[in-house]
Structure formats: C-alpha cells, structure tokens
Protein backbone atom coordinates (compact mmCIF):
# COMPACT_ATOMS: atom_id res chain seq x y z
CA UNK A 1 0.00 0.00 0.00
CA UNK A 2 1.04 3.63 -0.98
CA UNK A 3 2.02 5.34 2.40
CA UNK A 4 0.01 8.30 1.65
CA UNK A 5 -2.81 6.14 1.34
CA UNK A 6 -2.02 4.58 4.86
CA UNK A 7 -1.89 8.03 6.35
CA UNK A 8 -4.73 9.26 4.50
CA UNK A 9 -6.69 5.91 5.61
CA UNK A 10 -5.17 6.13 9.63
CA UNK A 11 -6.50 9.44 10.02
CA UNK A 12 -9.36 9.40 7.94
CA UNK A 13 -10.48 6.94 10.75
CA UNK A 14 -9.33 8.74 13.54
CA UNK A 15 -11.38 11.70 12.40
CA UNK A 16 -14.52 9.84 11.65
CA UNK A 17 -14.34 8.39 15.22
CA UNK A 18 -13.82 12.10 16.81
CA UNK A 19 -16.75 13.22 14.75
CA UNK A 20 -18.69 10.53 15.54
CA UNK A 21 -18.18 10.70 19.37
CA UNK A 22 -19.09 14.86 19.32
CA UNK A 23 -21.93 14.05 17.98
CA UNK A 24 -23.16 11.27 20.44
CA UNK A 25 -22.22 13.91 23.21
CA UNK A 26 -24.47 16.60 22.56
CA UNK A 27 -26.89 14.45 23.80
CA UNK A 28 -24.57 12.32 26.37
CA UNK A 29 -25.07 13.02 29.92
CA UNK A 30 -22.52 14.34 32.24
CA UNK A 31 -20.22 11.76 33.31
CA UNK A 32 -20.87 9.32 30.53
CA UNK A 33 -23.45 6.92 29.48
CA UNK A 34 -22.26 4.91 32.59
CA UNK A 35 -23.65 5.77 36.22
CA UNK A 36 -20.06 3.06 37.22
CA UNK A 37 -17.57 4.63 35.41
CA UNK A 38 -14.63 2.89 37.22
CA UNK A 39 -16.40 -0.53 36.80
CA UNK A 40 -16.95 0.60 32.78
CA UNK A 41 -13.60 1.75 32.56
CA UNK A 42 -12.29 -1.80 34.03
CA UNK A 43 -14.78 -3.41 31.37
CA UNK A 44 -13.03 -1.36 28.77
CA UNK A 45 -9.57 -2.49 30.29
CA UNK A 46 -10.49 -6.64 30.01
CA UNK A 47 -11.59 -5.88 26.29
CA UNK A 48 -8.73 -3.90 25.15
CA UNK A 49 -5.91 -5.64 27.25
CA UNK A 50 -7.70 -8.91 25.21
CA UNK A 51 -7.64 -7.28 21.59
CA UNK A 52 -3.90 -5.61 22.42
CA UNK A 53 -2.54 -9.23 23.17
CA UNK A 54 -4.45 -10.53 20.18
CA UNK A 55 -2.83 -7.88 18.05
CA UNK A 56 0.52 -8.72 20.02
CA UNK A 57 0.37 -12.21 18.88
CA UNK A 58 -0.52 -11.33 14.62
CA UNK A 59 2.31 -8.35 14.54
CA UNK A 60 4.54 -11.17 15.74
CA UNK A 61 3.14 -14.16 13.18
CA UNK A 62 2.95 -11.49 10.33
CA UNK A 63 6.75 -10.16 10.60
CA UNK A 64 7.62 -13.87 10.77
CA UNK A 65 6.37 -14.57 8.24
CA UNK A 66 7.88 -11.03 6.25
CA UNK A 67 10.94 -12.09 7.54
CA UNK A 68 10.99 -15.51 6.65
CA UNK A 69 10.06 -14.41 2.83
CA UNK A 70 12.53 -11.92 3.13
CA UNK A 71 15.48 -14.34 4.12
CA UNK A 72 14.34 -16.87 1.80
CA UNK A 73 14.72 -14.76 -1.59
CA UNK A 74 18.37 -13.52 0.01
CA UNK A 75 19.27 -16.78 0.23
CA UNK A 76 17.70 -18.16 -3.03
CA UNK A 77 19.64 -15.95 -4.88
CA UNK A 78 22.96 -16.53 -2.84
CA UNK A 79 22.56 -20.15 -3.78
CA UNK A 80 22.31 -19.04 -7.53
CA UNK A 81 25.38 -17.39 -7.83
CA UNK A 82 27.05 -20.45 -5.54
CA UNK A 83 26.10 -22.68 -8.41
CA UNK A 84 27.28 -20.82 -11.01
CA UNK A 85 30.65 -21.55 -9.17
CA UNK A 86 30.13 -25.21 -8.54
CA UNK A 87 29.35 -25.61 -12.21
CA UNK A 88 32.65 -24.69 -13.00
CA UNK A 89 33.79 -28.15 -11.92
CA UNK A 90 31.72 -30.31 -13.60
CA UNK A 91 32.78 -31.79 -16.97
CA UNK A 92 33.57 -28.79 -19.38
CA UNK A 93 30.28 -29.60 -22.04
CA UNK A 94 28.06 -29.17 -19.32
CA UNK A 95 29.75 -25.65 -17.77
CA UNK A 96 28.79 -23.23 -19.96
CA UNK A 97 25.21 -24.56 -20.55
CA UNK A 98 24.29 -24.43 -16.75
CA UNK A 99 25.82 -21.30 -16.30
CA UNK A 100 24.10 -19.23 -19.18
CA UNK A 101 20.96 -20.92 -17.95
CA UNK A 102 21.51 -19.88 -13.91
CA UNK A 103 21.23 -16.31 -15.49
CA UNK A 104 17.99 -16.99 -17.01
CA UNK A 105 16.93 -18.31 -14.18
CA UNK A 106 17.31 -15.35 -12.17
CA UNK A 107 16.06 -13.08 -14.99
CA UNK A 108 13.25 -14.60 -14.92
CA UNK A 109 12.97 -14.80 -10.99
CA UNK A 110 13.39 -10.82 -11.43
CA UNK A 111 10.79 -10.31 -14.35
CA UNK A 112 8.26 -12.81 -14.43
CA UNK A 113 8.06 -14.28 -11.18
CA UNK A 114 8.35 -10.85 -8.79
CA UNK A 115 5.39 -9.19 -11.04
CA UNK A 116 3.08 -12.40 -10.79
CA UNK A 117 3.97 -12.08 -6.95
CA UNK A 118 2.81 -8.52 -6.83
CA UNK A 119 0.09 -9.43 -8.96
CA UNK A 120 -1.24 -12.47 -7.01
CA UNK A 121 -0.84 -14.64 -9.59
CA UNK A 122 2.41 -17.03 -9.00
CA UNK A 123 0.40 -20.32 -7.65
CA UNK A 124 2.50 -23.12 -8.06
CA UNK A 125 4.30 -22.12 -11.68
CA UNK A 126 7.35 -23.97 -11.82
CA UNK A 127 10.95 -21.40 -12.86
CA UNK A 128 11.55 -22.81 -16.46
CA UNK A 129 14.75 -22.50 -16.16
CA UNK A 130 15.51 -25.04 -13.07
CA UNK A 131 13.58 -28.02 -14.97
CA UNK A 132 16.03 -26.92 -18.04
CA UNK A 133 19.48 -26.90 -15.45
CA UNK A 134 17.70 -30.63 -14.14
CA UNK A 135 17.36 -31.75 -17.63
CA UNK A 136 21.09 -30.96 -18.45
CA UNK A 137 21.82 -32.17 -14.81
CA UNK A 138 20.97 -36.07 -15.98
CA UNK A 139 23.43 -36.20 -18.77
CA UNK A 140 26.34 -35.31 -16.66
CA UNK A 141 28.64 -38.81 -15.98
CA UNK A 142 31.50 -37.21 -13.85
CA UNK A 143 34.39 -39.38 -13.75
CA UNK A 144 36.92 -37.08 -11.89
CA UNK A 145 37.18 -36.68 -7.81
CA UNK A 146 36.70 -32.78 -8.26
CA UNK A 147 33.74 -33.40 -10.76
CA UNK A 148 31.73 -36.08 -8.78
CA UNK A 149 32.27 -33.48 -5.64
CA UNK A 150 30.90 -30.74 -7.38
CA UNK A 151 27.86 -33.23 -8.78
CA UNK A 152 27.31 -34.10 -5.26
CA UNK A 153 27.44 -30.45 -3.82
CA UNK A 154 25.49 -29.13 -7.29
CA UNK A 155 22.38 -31.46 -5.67
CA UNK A 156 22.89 -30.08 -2.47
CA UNK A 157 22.77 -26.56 -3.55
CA UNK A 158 19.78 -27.48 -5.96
CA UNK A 159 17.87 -28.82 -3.33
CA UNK A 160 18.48 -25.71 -0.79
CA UNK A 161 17.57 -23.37 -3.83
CA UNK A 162 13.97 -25.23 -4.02
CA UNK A 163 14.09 -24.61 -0.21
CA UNK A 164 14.41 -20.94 -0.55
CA UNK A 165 12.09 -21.03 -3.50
CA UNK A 166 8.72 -22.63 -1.86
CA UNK A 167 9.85 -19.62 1.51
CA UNK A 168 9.61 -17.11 -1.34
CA UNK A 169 6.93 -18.20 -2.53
CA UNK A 170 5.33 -18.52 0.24
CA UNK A 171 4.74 -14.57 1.77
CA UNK A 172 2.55 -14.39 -1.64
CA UNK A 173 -0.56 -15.87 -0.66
CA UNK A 174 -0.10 -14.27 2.95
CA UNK A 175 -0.52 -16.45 6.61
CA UNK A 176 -3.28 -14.79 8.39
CA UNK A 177 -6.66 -16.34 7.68
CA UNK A 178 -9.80 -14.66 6.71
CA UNK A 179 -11.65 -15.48 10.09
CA UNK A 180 -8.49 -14.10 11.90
CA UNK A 181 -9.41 -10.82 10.21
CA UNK A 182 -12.58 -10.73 10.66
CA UNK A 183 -11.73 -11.37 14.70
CA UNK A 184 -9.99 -8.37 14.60
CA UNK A 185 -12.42 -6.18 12.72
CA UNK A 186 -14.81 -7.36 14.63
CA UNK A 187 -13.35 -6.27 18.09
CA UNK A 188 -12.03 -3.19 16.64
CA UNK A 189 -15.51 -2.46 15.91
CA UNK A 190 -16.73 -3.27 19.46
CA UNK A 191 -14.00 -1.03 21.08
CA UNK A 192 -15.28 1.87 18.69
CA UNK A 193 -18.80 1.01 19.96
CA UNK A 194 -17.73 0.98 23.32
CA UNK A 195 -15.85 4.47 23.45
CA UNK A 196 -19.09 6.04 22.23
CA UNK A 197 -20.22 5.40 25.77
CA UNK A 198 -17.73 7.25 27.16
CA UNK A 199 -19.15 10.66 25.50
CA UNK A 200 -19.73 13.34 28.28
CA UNK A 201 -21.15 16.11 27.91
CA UNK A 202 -19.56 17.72 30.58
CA UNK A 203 -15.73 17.13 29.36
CA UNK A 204 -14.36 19.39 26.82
CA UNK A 205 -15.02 18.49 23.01
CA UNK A 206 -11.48 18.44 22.54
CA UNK A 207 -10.64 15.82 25.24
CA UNK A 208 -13.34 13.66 23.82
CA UNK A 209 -12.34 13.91 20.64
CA UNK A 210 -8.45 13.34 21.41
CA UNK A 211 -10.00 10.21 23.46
CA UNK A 212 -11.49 8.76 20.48
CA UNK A 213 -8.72 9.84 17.78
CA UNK A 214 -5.97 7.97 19.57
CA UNK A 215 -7.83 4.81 20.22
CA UNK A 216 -8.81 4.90 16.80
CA UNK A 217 -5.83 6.20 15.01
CA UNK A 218 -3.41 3.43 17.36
CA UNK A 219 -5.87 0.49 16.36
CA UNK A 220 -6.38 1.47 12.39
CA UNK A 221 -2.72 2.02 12.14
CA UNK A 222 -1.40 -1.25 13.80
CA UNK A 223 -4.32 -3.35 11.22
CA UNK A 224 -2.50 -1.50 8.33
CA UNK A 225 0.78 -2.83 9.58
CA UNK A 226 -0.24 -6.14 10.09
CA UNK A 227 -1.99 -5.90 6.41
CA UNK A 228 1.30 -4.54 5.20
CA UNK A 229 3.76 -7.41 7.03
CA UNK A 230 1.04 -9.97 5.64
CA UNK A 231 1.06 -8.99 1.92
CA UNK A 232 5.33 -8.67 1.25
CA UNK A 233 4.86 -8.31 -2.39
CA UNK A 234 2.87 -5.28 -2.49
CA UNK A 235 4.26 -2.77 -4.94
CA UNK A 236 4.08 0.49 -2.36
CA UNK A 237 5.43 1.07 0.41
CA UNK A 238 7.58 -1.09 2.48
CA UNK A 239 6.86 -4.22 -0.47
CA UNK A 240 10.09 -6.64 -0.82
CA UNK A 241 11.63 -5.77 -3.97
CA UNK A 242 14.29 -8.28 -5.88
CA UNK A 243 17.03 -6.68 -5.49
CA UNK A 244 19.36 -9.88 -4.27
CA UNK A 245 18.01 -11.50 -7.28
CA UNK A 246 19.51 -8.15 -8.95
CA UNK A 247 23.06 -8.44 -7.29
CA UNK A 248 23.55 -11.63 -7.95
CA UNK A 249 22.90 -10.83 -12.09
CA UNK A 250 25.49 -8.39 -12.00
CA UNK A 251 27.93 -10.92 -10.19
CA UNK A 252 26.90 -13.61 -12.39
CA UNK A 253 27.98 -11.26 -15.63
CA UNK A 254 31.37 -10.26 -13.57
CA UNK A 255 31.96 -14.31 -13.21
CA UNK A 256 30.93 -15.28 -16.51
CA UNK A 257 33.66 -12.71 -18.33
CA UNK A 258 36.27 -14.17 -15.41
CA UNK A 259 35.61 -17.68 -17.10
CA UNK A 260 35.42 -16.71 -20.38
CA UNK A 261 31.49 -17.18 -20.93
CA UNK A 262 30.93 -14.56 -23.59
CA UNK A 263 28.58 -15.73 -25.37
CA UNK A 264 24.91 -15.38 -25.84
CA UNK A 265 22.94 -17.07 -23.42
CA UNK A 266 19.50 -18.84 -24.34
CA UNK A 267 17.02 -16.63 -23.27
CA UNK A 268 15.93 -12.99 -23.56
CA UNK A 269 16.87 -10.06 -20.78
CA UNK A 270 13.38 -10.50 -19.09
CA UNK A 271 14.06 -14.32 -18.74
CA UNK A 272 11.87 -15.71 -21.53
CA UNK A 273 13.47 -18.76 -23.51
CA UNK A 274 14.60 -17.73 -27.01
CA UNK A 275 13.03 -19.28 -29.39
C-alpha cells in the first residue's frame, strides 16, 4: 500500500471516530453513558488488554512470516550465484550450458516471477529454467574426484535453492486467515462502539475527541501494519523488492567474463526462452 494512502486511511479513521463521538455527546449526559464509570472503565480495560494481546500475537506471526520471505529470496539468490561456481567443476560440455541458464533463471525470478507475486498470480508455476538446469543435470557422468564433488554439492545446492524457493513463494498468498481478520475487525468495531459510551457532555469536546482519535488512530494504524507485514509483495510502500536477485545478475555477468562465458545465453533479458 502507498504510504500516503495509509496516512490518509489512519487518520481518515481517527477523524470519523472524533466526529462521531461529538456528535453522540451533545446528547450524552454528564459523566458518561455509565452511572459506574470505574467498573466501565475496568470493562473497557479486560476488552482492550484482550484485543492488544491478540494484536501482540498477529504483529509477531505477520513479521515472521515477512521475515521468513525476506530471508528466503536472500538466500535463493545466494545459492544461484554459488552454483554458477560449482558448475565450474563439472565436466567442461556441461559448464557453460548451466551457467548461461543460472542467469535466465534469475532473470526470470526478477521479471516474471516478482510481477506475478505482486500481482497475485504465482500459484504453483514452476521457474523454467531449473527443470532446463535438471534436464542438463541427468546427462552429466562425472568421472573425476573434483567433478563427482561438485555433482554431489550441485544437488545439495539445488535442493536448498527449491528450499528458498517454496519460503519465497510462500509470503505471496499471505498467513493470516480470513476469520483471523474478521476477529480483529470485529473487536475493533466493538471497542469503537464501546468508546461512544464514554461521551460526556460535561468534558471538553477536545478531550473527547483526542480520546477517540488515539484509540482509533493506534488500532487502524497497527491493522494497516499487520496488512502490510502480511502482503510482502505489495508494490508500495515497504513491499520486498528483488534486489538480491539483482546483485547476484550483475555478479553472475562479472563471473561469466572471469571464465570466459561470452557468449549469448539462451534466453531474452526478461528471462523468456529464445526461441
């Protein structure tokens, strides 16, 4: 989400709940609604200690989960340019091919995949590119100690790759559930319901309405965050971006010149397989 938006949304909120509870007090008797208001005010204590710890506990399962999507495209392209290295040591035919094609495959983790992450639309789309480096993976027969090492660590890497992959992947579809958020609405909504019957008539408009703002404003902001932390691929504001995925291009093009790659490699600069 666009952070203007969030601050136009947070305090859009806030203001609708300050209007809202002016209006209920010009015709709120003095001292509240309540004729108990320490036994109200120890009500409203139970139900917003409750919905704090409730928030408490999604903050912590959202950034998680950020975090864990986060870590998992670092290290998914880490392993890329790692492999590009271990190819090196397998049997010379096979070098160049799996190199070129470790490029593609993070072109086309930076250009098709991020975009159909932002977009929503990912699912379980395989990278073209890692069925192609399996493919070439089969005909490899190494025969020397250095070559059936690098074999052995090339599957290792592979496999850790996938790993990183599905963690990726995973921050797409988001963790929270839909009756989670509708929880949290929900007792948002009662709290809002409940400060209305706090409106006295015989406080100051502007200490009601700084009572509701800041209850309001505190709760709407901490949803957006949680909505933010649960949705990493957004394209505003605070949205994961690939730019490990980036770095490691720019190393693999430094490595490939070191090694003498120059040539073309088989797919197009967004990725797509060249035809």
């Amino acid at each position: 989400m666009n952070v203007w938006w969030a601050v136009l949304i947070a305090v859009g909120a806030a203001a609708t709940g300050v209007a809202a509870i002016l209006l209920v007090r010009r015709r709120a008797p003095e001292g509240s609604h309540f004729n108990d208001g320490d036994r109200a005010a120890g009500v409203f204590g139970v139900l917003a200690t409750g919905f704090a710890v409730l928030l408490g506990l999604v903050v912590v399962l959202a950034f998680t989960s950020y975090d864990n999507t986060k870590s998992g495209a670092e290290t998914e392209a880490l392993l890329v340019a790692q492999q590009f290295e271990t190819a090196q040591l397998l049997p010379p035919a096979v070098r160049a091919p799996m190199g070129s094609q470790l490029v593609c495959y993070a072109r086309y983790v930076v250009n098709v995949e991020w975009p159909r992450m932002e977009a929503g639309t990912q699912g379980d789309n395989l990278n073209p590119w890692g069925v192609s480096m399996f493919r070439v993976l089969t005909t490899v027969q190494p025969q020397a100690p250095a070559a059936q090492a690098a074999y052995s660590k090339w599957l290792d890497q592979r496999s850790d790759r996938e790993q990183a992959r599905n963690d990726r992947l995973h921050g797409a579809d988001g963790i929270i559930p839909t009756g989670l958020w509708i929880v949290l609405f929900l007792t948002a909504g009662v709290i809002f319901v409940y400060m209305l019957f706090f409106a006295d008539s015989g406080e100051p408009a502007i200490v009601q309405g700084v009572l509701m703002g800041t209850v309001v404003l505190v709760i709407v902001a901490t949803l957006l965050v949680i909505g933010s932390l649960n949705n990493p691929y957004q394209s505003g504001f605070g949205g994961l971006k690939p730019t490990a995925m980036e770095r490691t291009l720019r190393v693999l093009a430094q490595e490939r010149a070191l090694v003498g790659q120059r040539g073309p490699v088989p797919c197009t600069a967004t990725g797509q397989p060249v035809t």
